[in-house]
PDB file of N, CA and C in Angstrom:
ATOM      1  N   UNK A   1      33.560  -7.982  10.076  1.00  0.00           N
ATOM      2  CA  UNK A   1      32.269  -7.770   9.464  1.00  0.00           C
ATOM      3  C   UNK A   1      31.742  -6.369   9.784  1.00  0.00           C
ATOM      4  N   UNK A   2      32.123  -6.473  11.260  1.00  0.00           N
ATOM      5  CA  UNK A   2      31.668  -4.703  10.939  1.00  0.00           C
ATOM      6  C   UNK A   2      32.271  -3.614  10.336  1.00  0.00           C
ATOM      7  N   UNK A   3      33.543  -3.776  10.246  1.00  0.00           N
ATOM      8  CA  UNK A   3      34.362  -2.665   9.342  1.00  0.00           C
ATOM      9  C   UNK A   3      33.104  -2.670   8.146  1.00  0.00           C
ATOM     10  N   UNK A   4      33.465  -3.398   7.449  1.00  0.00           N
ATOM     11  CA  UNK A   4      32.854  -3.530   5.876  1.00  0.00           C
ATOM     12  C   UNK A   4      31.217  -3.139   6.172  1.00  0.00           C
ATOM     13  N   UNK A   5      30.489  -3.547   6.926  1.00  0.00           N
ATOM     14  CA  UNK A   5      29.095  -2.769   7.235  1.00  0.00           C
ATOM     15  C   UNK A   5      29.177  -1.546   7.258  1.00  0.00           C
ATOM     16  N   UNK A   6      29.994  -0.780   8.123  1.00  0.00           N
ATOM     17  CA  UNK A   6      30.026   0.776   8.087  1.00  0.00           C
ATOM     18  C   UNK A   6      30.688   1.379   7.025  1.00  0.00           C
ATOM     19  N   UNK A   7      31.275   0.531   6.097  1.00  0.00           N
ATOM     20  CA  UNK A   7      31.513   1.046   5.142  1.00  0.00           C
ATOM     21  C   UNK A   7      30.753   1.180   3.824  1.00  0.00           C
ATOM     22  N   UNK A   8      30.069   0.720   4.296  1.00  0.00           N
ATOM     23  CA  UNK A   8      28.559  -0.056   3.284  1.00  0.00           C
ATOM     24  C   UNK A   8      27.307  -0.335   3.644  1.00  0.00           C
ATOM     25  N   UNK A   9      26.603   1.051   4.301  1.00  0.00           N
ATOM     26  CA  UNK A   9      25.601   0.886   5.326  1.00  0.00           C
ATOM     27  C   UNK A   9      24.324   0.025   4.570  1.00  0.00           C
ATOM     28  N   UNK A  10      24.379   0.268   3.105  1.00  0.00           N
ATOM     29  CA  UNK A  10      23.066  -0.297   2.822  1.00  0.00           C
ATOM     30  C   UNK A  10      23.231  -1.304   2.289  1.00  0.00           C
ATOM     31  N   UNK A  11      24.111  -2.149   2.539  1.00  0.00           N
ATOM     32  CA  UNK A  11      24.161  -3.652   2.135  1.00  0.00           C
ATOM     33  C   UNK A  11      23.976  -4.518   3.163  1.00  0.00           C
ATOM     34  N   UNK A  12      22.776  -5.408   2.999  1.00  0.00           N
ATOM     35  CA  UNK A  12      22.431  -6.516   3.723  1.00  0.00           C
ATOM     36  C   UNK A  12      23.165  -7.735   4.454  1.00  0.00           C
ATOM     37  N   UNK A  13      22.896  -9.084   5.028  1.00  0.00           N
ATOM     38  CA  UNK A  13      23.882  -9.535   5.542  1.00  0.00           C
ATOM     39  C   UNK A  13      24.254 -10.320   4.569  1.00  0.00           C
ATOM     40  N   UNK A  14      23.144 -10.715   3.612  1.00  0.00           N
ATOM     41  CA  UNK A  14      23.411 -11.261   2.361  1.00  0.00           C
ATOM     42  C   UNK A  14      24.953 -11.110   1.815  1.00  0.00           C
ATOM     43  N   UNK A  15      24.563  -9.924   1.371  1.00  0.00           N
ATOM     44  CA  UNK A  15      25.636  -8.911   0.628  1.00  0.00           C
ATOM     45  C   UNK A  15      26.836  -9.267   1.597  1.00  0.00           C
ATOM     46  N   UNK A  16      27.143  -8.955   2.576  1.00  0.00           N
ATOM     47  CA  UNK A  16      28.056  -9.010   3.490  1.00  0.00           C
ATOM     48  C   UNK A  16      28.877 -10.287   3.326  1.00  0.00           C
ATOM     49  N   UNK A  17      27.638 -10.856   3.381  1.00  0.00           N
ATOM     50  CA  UNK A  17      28.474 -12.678   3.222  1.00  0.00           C
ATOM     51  C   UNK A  17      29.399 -12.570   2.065  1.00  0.00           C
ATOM     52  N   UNK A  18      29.036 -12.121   0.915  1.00  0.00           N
ATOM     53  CA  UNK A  18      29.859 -12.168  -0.410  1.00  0.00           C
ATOM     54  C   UNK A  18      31.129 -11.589  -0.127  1.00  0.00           C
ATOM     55  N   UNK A  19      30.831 -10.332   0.367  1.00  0.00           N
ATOM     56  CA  UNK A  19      32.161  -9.789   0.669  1.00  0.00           C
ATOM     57  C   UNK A  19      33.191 -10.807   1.346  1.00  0.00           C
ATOM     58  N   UNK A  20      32.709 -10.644   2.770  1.00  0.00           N
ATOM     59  CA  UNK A  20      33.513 -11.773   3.507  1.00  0.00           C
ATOM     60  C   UNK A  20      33.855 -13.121   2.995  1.00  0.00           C
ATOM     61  N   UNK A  21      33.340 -13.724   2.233  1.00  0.00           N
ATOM     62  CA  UNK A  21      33.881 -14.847   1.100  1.00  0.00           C
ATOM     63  C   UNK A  21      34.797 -14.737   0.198  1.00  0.00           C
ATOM     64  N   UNK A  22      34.991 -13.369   0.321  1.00  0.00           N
ATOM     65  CA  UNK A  22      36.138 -12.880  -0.991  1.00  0.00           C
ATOM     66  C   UNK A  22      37.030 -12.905  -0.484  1.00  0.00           C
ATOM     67  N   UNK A  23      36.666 -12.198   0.654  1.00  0.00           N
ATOM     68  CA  UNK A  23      37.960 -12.050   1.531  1.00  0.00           C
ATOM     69  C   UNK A  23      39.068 -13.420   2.453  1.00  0.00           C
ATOM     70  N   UNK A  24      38.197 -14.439   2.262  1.00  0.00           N
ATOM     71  CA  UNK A  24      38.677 -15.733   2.495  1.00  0.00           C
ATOM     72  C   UNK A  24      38.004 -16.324   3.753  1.00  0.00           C
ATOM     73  N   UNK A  25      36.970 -15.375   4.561  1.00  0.00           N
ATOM     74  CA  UNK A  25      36.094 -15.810   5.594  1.00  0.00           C
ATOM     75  C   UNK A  25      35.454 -17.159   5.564  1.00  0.00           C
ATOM     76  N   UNK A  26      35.706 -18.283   6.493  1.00  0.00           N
ATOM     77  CA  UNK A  26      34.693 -19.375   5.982  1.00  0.00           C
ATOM     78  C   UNK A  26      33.243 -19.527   6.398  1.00  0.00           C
ATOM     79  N   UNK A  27      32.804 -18.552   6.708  1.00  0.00           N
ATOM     80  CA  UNK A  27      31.445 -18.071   7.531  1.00  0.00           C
ATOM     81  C   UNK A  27      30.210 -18.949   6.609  1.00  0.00           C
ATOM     82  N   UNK A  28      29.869 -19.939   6.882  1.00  0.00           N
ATOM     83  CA  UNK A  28      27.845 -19.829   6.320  1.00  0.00           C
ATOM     84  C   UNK A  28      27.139 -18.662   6.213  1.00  0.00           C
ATOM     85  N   UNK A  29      25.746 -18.418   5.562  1.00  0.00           N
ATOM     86  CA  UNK A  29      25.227 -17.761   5.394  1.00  0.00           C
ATOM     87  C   UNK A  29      24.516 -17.672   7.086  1.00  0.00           C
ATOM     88  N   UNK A  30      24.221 -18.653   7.602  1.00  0.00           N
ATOM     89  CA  UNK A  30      23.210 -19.103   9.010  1.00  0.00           C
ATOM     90  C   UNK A  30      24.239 -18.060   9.767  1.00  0.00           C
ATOM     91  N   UNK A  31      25.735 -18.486   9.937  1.00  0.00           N
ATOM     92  CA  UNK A  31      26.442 -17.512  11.034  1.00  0.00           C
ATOM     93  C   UNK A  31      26.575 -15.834  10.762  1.00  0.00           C
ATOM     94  N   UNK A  32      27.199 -16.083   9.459  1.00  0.00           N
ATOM     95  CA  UNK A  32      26.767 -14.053   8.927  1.00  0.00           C
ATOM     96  C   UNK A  32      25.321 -13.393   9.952  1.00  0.00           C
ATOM     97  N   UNK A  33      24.317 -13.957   9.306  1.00  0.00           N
ATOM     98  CA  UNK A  33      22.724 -13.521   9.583  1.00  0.00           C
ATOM     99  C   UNK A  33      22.887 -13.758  11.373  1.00  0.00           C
ATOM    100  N   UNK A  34      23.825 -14.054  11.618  1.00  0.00           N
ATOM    101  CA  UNK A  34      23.356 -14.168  13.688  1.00  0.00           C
ATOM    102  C   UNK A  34      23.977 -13.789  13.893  1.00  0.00           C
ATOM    103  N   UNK A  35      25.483 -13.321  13.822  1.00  0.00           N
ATOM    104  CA  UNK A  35      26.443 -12.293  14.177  1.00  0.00           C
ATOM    105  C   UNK A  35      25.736 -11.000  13.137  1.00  0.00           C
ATOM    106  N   UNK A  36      25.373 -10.723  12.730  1.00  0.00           N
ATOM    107  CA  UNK A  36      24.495  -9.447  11.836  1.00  0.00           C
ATOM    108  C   UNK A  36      23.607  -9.173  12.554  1.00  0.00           C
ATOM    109  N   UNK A  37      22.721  -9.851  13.185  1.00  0.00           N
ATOM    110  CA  UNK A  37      21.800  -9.478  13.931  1.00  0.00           C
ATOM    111  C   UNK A  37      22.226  -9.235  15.080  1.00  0.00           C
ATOM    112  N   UNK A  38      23.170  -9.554  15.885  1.00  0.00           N
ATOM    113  CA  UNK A  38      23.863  -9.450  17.331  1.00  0.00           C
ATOM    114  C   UNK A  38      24.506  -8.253  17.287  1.00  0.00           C
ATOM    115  N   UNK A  39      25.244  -8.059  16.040  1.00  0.00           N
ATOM    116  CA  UNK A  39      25.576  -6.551  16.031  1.00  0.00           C
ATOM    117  C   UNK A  39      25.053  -5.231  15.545  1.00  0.00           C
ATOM    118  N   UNK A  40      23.203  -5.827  15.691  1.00  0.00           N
ATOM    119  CA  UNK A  40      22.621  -4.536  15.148  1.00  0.00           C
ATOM    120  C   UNK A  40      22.705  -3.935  14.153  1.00  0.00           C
ATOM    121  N   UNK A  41      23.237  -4.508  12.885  1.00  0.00           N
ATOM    122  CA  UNK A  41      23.764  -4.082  11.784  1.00  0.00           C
ATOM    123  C   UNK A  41      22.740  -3.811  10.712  1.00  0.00           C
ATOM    124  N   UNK A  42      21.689  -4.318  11.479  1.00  0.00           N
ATOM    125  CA  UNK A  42      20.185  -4.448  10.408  1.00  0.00           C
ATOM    126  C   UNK A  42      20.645  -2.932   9.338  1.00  0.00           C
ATOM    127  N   UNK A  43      19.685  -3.195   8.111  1.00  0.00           N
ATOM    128  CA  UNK A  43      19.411  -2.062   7.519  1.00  0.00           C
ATOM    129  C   UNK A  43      18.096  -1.331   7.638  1.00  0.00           C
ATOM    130  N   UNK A  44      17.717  -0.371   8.013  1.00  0.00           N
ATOM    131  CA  UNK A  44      16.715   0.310   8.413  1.00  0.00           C
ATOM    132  C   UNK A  44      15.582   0.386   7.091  1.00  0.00           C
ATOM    133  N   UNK A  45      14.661  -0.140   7.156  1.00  0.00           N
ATOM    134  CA  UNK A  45      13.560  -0.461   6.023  1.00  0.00           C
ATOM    135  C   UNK A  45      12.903   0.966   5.808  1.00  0.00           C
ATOM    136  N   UNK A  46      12.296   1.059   4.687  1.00  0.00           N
ATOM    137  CA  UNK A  46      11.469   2.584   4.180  1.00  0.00           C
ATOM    138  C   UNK A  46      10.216   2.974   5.214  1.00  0.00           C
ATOM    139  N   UNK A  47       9.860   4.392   5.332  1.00  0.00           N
ATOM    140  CA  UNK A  47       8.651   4.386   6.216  1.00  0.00           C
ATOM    141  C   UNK A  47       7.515   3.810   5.630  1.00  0.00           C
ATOM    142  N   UNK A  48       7.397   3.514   4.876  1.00  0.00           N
ATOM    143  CA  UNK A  48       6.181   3.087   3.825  1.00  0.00           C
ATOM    144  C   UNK A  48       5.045   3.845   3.522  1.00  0.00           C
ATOM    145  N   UNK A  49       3.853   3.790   3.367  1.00  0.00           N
ATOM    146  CA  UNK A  49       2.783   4.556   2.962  1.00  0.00           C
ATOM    147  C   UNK A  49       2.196   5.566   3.838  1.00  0.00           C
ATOM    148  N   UNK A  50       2.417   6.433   3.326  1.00  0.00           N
ATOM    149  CA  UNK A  50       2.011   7.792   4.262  1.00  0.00           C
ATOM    150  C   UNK A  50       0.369   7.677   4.869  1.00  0.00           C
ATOM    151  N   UNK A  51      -0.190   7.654   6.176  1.00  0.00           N
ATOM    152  CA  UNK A  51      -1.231   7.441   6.354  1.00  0.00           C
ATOM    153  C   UNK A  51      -1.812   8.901   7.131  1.00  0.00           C
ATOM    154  N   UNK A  52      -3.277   9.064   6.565  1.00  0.00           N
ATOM    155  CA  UNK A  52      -3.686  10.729   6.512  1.00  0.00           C
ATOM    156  C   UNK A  52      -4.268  10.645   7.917  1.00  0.00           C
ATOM    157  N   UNK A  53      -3.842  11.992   8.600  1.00  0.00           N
ATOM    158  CA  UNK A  53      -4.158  12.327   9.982  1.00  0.00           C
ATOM    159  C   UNK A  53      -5.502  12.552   9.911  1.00  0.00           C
ATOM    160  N   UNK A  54      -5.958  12.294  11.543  1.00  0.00           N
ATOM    161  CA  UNK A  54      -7.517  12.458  11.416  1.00  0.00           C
ATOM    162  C   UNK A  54      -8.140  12.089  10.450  1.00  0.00           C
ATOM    163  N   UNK A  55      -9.498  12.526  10.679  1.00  0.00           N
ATOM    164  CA  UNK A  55     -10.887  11.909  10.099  1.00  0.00           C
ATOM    165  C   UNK A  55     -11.392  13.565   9.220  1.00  0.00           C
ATOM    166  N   UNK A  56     -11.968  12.670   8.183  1.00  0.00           N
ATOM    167  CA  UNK A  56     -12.017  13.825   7.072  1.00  0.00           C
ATOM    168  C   UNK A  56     -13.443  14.427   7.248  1.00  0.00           C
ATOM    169  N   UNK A  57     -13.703  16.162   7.335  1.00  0.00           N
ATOM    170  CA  UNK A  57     -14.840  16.559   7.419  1.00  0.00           C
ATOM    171  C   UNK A  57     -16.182  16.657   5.952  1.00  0.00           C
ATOM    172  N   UNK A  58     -17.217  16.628   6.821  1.00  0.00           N
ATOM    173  CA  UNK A  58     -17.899  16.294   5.645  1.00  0.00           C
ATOM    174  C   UNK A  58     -17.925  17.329   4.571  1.00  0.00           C
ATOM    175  N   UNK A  59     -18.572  17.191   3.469  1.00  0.00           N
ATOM    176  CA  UNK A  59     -18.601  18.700   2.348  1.00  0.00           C
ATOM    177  C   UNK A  59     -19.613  19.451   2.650  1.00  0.00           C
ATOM    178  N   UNK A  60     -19.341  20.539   2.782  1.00  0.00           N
ATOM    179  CA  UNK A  60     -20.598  22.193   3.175  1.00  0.00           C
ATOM    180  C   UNK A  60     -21.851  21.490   2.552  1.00  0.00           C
ATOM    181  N   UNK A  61     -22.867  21.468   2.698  1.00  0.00           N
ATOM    182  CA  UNK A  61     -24.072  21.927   1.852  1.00  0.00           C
ATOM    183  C   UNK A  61     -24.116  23.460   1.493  1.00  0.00           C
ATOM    184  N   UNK A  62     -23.995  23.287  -0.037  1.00  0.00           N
ATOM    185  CA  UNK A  62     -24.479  24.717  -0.543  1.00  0.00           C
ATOM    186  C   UNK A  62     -25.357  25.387   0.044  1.00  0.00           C
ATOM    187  N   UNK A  63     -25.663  26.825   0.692  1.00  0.00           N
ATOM    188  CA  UNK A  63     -26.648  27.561   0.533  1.00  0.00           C
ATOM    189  C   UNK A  63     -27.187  28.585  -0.004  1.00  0.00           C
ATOM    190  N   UNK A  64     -26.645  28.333  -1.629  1.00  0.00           N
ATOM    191  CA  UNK A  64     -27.132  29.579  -2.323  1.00  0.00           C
ATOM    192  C   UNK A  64     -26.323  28.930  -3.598  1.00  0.00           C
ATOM    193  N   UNK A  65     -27.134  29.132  -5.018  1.00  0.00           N
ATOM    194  CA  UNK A  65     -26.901  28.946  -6.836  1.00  0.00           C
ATOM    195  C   UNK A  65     -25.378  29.410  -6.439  1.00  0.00           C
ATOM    196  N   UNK A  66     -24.913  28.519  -7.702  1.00  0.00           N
ATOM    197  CA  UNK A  66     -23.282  29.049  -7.864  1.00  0.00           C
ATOM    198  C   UNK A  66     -22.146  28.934  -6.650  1.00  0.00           C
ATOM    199  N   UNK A  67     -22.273  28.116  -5.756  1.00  0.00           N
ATOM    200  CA  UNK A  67     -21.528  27.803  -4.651  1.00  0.00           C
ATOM    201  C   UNK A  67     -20.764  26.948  -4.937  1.00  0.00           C
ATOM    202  N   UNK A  68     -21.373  25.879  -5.618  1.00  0.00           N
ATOM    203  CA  UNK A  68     -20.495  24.509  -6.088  1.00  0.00           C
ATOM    204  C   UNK A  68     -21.510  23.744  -7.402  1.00  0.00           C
ATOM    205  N   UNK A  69     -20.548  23.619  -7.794  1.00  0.00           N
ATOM    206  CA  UNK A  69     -20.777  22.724  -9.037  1.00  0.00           C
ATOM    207  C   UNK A  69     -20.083  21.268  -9.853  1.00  0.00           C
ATOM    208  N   UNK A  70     -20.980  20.472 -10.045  1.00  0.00           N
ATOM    209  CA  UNK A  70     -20.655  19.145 -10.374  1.00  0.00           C
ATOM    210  C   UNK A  70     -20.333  18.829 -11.617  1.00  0.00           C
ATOM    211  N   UNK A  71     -19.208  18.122 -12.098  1.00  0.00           N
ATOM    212  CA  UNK A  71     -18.869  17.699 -13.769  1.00  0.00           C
ATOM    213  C   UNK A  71     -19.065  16.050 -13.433  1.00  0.00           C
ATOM    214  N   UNK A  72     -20.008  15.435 -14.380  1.00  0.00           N
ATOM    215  CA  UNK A  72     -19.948  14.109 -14.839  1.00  0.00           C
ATOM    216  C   UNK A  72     -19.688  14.187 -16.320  1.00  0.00           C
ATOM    217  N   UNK A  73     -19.477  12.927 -16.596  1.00  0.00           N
ATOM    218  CA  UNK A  73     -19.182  12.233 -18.320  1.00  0.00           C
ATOM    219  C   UNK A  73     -20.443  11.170 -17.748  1.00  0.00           C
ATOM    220  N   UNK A  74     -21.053  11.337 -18.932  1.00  0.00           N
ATOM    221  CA  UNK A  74     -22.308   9.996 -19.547  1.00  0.00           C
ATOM    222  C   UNK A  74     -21.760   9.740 -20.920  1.00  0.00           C
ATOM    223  N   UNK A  75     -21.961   8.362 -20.995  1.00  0.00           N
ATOM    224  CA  UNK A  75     -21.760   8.286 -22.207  1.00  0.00           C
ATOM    225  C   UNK A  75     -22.526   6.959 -22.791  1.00  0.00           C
ATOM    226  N   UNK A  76     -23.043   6.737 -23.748  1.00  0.00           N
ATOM    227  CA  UNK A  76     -23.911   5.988 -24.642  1.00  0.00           C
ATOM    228  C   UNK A  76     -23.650   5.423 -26.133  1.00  0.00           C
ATOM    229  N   UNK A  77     -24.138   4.704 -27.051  1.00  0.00           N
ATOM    230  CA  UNK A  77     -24.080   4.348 -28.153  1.00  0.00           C
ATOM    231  C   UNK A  77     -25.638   5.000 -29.097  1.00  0.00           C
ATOM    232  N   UNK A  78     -25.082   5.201 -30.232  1.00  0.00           N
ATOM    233  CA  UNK A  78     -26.275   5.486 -31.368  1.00  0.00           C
ATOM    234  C   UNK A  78     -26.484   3.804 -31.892  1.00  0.00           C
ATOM    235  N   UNK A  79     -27.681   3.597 -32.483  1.00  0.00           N
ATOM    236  CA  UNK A  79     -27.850   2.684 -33.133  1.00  0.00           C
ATOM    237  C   UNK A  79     -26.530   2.036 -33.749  1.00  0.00           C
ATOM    238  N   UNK A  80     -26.045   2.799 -34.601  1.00  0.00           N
ATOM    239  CA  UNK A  80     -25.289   2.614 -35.504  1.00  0.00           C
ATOM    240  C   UNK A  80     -23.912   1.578 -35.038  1.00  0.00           C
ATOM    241  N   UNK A  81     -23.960   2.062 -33.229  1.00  0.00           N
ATOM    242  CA  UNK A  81     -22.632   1.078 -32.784  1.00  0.00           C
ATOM    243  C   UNK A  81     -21.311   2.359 -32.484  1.00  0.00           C
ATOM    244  N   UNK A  82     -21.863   3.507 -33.336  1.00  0.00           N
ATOM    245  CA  UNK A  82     -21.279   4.613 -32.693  1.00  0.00           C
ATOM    246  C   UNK A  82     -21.333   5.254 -31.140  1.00  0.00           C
ATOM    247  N   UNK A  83     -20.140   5.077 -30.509  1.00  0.00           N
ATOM    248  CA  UNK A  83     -20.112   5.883 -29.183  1.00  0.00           C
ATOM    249  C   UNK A  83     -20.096   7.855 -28.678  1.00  0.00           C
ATOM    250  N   UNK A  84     -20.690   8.176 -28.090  1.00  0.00           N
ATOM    251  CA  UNK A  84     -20.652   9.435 -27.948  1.00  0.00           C
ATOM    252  C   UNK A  84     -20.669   9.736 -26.195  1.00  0.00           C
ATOM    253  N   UNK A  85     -19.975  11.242 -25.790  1.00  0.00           N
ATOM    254  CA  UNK A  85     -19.658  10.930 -24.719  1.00  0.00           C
ATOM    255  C   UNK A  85     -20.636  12.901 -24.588  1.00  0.00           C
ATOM    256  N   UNK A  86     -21.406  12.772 -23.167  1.00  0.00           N
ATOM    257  CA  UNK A  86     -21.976  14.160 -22.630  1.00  0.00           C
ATOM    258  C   UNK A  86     -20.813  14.460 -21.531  1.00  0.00           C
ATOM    259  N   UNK A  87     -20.415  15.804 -21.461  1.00  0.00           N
ATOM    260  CA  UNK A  87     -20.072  16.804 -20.263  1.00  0.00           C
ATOM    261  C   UNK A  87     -20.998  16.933 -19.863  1.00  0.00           C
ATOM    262  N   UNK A  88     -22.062  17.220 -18.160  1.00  0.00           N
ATOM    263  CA  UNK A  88     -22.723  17.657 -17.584  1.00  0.00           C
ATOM    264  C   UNK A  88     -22.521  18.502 -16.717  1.00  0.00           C
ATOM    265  N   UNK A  89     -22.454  19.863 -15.945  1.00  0.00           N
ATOM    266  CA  UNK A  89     -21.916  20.581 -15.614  1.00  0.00           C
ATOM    267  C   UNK A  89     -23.040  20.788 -14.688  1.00  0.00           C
ATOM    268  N   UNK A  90     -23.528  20.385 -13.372  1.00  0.00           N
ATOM    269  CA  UNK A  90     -24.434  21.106 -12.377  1.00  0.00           C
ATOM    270  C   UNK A  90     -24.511  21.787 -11.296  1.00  0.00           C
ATOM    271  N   UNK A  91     -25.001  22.235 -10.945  1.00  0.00           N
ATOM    272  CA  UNK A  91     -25.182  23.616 -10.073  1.00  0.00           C
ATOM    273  C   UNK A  91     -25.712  22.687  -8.705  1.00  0.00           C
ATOM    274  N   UNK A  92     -25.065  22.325  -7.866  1.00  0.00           N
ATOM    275  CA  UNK A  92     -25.551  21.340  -6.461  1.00  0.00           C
ATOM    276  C   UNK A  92     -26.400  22.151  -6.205  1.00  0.00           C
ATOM    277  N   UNK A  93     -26.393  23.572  -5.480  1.00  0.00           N
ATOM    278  CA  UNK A  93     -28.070  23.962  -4.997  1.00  0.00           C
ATOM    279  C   UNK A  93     -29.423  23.525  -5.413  1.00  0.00           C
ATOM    280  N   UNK A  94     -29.266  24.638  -6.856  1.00  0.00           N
ATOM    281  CA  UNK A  94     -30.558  24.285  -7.637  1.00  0.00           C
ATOM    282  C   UNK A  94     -30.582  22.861  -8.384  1.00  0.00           C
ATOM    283  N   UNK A  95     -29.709  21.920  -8.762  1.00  0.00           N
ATOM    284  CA  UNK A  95     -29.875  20.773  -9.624  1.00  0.00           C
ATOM    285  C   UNK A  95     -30.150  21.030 -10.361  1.00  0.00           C
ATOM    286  N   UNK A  96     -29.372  22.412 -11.166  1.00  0.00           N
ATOM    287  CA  UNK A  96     -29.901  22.925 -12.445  1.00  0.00           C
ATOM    288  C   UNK A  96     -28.578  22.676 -13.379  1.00  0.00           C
ATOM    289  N   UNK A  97     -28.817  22.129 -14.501  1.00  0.00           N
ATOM    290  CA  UNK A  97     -27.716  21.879 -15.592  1.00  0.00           C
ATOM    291  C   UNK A  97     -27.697  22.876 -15.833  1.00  0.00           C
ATOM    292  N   UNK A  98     -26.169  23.335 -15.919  1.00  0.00           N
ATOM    293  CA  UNK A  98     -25.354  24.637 -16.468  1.00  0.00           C
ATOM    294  C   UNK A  98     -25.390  24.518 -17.658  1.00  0.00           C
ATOM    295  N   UNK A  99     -24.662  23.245 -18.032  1.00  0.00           N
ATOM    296  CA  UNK A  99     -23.865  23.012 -19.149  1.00  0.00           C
ATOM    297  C   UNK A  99     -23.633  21.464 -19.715  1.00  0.00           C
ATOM    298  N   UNK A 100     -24.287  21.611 -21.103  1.00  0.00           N
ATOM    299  CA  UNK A 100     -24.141  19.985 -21.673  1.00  0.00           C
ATOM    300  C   UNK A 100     -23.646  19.810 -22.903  1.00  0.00           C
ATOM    301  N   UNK A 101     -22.629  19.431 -22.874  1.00  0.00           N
ATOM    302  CA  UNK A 101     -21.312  19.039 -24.333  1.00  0.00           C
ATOM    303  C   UNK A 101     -21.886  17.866 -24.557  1.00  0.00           C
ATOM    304  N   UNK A 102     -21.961  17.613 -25.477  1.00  0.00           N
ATOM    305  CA  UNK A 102     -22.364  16.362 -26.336  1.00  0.00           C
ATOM    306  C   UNK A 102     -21.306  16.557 -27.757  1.00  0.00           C
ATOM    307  N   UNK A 103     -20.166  15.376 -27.556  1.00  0.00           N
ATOM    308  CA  UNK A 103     -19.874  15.105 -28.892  1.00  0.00           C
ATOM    309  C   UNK A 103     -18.866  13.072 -28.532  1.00  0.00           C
ATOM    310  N   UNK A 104     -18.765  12.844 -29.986  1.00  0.00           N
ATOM    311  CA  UNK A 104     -18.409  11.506 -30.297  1.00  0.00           C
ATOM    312  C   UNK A 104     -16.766  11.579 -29.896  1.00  0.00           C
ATOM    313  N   UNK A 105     -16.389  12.453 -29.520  1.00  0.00           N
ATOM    314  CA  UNK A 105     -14.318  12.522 -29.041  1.00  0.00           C
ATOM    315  C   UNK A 105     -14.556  13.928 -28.267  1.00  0.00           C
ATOM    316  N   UNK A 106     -14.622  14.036 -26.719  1.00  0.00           N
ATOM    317  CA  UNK A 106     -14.465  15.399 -25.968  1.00  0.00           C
ATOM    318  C   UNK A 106     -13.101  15.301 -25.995  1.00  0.00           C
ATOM    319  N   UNK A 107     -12.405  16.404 -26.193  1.00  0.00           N
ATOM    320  CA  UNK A 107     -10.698  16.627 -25.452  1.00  0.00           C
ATOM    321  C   UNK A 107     -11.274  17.752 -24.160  1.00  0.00           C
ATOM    322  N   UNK A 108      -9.722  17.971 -24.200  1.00  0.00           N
ATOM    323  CA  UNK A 108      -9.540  19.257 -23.383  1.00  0.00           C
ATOM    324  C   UNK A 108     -10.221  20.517 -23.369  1.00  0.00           C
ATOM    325  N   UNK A 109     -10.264  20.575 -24.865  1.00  0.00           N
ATOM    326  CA  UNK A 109     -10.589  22.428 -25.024  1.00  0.00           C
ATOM    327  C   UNK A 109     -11.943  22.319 -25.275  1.00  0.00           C
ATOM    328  N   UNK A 110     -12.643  20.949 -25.283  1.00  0.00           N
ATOM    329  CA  UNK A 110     -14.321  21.164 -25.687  1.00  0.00           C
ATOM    330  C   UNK A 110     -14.881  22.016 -24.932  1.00  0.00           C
ATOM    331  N   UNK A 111     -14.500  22.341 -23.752  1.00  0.00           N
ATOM    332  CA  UNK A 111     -15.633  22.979 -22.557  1.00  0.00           C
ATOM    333  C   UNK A 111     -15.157  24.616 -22.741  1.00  0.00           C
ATOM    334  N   UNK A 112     -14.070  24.962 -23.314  1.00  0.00           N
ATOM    335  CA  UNK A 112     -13.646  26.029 -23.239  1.00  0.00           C
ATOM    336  C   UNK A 112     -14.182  27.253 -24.539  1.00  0.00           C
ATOM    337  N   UNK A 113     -15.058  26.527 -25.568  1.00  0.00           N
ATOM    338  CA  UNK A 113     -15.998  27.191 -26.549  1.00  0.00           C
ATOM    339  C   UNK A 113     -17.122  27.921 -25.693  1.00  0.00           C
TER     340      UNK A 113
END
């Protein structure tokens, strides 16, 4: 069993069993899985989800127009049942709207007129 493991690092004991059944082994699945585990043969599992170092600092407060600026989408219905969608574009210092797109389909290039 171990030949065929090192020859086949990423096959399980599962897998293993098949082999060795081909080969004329009369092994159970119960004995494979305890001689597999006795010989350390495990397969080494993925690191999984990357988790972010430290603790995240807070965001600057602006101190001065034009430092940072905010984009939302609002969007609403006309009577009619028609939908329409606003760009809002603000200035965090002053809370002054830059910029307001208003149409019924924004793409990409709306903001760029």
């Amino acid at each position: 069993m171990r030949e065929i493991a090192n020859e086949r690092r990423r096959f399980g004991y599962r897998r293993l069993a098949v082999l060795l059944k081909r080969e004329g082994s009369g092994m159970n699945l119960k004995k494979v899985y305890r001689l597999y585990r006795e010989e350390r043969l495990t397969v080494r599992k993925d690191g999984g989800r990357k988790r972010t170092l430290g603790t995240r600092a807070p965001m600057a407060i602006p101190q001065e127009p034009n430092q940072r600026w905010s984009l939302d989408f609002v969007s609403d219905a006309l009577a009619c049942g028609r939908r329409f969608r606003m760009l809002n574009v603000i200035d965090d210092y002053s809370r002054e709207c830059l910029a307001c797109i208003v149409d019924t389909s924004l793409s990409g290039s709306a903001g760029r007129s």
